[in-house]
Protein backbone atom coordinates (compact mmCIF):
# COMPACT_ATOMS: atom_id res chain seq x y z
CA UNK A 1 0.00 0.00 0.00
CA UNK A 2 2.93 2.00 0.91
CA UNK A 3 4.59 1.89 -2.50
CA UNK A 4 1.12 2.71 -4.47
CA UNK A 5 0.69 5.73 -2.35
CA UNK A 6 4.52 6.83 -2.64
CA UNK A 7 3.89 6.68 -6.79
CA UNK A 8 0.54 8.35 -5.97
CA UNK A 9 1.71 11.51 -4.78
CA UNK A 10 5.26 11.17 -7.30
CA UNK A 11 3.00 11.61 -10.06
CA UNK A 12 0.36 14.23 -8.33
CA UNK A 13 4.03 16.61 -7.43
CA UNK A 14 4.45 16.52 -10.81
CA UNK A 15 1.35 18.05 -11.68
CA UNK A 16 0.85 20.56 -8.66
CA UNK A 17 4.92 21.60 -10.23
CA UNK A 18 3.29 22.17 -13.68
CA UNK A 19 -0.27 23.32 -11.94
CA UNK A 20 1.94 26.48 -9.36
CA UNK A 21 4.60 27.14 -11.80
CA UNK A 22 3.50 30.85 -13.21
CA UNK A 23 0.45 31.49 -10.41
CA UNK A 24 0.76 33.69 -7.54
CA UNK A 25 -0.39 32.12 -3.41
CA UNK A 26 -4.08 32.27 -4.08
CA UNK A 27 -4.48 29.93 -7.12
CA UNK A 28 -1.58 28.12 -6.33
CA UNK A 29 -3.43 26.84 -2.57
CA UNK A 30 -6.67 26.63 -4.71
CA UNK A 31 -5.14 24.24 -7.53
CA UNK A 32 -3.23 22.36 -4.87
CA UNK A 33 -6.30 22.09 -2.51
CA UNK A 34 -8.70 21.03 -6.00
CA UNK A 35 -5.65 18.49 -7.30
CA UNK A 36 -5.18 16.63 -3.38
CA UNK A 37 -9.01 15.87 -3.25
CA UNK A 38 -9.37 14.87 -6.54
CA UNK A 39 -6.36 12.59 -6.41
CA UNK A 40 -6.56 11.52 -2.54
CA UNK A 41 -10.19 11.74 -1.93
CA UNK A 42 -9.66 13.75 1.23
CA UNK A 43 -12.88 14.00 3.29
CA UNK A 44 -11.64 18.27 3.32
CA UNK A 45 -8.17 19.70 2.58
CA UNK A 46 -6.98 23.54 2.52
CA UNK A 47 -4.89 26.11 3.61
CA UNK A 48 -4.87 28.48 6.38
CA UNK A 49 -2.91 31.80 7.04
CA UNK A 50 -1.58 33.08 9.25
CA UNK A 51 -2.74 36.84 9.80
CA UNK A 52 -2.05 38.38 12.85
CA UNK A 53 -2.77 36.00 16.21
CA UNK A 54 -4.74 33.30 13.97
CA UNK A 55 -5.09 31.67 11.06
CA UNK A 56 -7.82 32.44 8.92
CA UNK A 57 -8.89 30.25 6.25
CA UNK A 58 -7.74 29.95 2.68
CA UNK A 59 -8.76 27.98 -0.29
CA UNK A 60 -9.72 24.84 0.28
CA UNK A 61 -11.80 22.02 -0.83
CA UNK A 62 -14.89 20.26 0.75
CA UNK A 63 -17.24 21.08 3.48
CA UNK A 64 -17.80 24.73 5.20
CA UNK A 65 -14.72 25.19 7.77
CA UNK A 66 -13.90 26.88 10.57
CA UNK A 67 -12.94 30.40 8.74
CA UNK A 68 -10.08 31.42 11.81
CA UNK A 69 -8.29 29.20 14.55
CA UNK A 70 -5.82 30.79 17.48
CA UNK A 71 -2.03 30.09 17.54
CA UNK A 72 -1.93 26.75 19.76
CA UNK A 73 -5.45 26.00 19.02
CA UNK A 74 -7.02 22.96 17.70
CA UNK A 75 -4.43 20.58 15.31
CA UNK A 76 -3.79 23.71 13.25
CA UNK A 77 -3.30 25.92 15.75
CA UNK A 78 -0.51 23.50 17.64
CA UNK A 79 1.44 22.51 14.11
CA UNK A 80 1.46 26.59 13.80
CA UNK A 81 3.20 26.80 17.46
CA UNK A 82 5.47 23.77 16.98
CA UNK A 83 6.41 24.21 13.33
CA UNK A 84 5.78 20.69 12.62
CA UNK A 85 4.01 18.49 11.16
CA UNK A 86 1.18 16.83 13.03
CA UNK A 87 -0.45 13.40 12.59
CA UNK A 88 -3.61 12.65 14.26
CA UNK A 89 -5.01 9.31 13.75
CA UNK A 90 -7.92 9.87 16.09
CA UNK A 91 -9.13 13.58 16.15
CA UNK A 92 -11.57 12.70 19.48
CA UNK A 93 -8.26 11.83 21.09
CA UNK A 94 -6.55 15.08 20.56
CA UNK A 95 -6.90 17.44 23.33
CA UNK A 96 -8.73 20.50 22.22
CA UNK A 97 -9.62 19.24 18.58
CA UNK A 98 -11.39 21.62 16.63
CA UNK A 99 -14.34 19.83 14.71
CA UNK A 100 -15.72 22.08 11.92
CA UNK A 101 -17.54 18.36 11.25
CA UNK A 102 -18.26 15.84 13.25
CA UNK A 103 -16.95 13.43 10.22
CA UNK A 104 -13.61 14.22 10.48
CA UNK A 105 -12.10 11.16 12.10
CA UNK A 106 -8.39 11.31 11.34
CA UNK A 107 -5.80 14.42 10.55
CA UNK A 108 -2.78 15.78 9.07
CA UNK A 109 -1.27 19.51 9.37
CA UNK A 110 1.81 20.56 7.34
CA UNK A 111 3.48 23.96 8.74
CA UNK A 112 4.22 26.03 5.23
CA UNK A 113 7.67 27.76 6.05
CA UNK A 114 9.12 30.94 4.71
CA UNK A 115 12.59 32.29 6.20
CA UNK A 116 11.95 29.72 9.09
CA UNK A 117 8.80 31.78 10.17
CA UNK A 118 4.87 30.00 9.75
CA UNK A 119 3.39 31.47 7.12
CA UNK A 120 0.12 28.91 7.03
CA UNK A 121 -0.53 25.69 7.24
CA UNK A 122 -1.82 23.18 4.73
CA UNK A 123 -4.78 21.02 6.34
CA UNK A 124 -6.44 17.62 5.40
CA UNK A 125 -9.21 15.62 7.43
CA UNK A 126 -10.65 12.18 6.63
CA UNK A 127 -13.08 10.28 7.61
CA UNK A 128 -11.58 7.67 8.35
CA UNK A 129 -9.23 7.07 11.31
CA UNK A 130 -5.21 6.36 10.97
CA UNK A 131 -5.58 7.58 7.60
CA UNK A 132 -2.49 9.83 7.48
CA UNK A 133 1.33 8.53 7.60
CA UNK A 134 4.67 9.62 6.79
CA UNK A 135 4.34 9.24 2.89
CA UNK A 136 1.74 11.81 3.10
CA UNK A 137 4.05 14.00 5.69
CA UNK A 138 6.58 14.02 3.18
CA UNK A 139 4.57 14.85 0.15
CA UNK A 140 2.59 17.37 2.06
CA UNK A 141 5.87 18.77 3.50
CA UNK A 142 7.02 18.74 -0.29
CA UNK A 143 3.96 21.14 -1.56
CA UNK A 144 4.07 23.16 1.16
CA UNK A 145 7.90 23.94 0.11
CA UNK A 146 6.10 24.14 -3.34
CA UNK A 147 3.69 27.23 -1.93
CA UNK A 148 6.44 28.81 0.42
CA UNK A 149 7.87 29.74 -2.72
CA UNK A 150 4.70 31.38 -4.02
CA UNK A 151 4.80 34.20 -1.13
């Protein structure tokens, strides 16, 4: 399983690449967002900002979302704080989960980096639990260089 997700996302980078390569932040994170649930039939995946104290949210993909989350809040919120990336492979055992729906079972957060500082975060939710492992970490982790370079 592994190996068919590893050539999953191979092929997928090399469409976000071709997808990002002349577009500014905005339709970058809304190709990206439309391209990840097409390909990996995420229950919701999107972007946040950050702007200010919170993130607020960005383009996305699936079901209405929470539009702005505190720094150290929710998954989001604590990848923001840590600058890391956060697996969750049971949202109703993370301490102060933030469910914008009650189908969200399992949860990944990517930190996008610029200059070392947390400029957003790229977000996907499924519904089903221990969904998310370290293939997707390090394909997320790889399109979130992807948009870093967009800002």
């Amino acid at each position: 399983m592994e190996s068919v997700k590893y050539a999953m996302y191979s092929q997928l980078l090399i469409r976000i690449r071709s997808l990002v390569a002349t577009d500014g932040p905005v339709p970058s994170m809304a190709n990206i967002a439309a391209a990840l649930k097409e390909a990996c039939g995420f229950f919701w995946v999107g972007f946040y900002l950050v702007d200010g104290d919170r993130l607020t949210l960005g383009p996305f993909q699936g079901p209405v979302a929470c539009s702005q989350i505190a720094f150290g809040q929710g998954v989001c919120g604590t990848a923001w704080k840590e600058r890391r990336t956060i697996i969750v492979p049971d949202v109703e055992r993370f301490p102060g989960h933030i469910a914008c729906s009650a189908l969200s079972r399992s949860e990944i957060v990517v930190p996008i980096l610029l200059r070392g500082q947390v400029v957003g975060v790229l977000d996907a939710d499924s519904t089903e639990l221990d969904r998310f492992d370290k293939v997707d970490a390090e394909f997320l982790a790889e399109i979130c260089r992807l948009v870093s370079t967009k800002f």
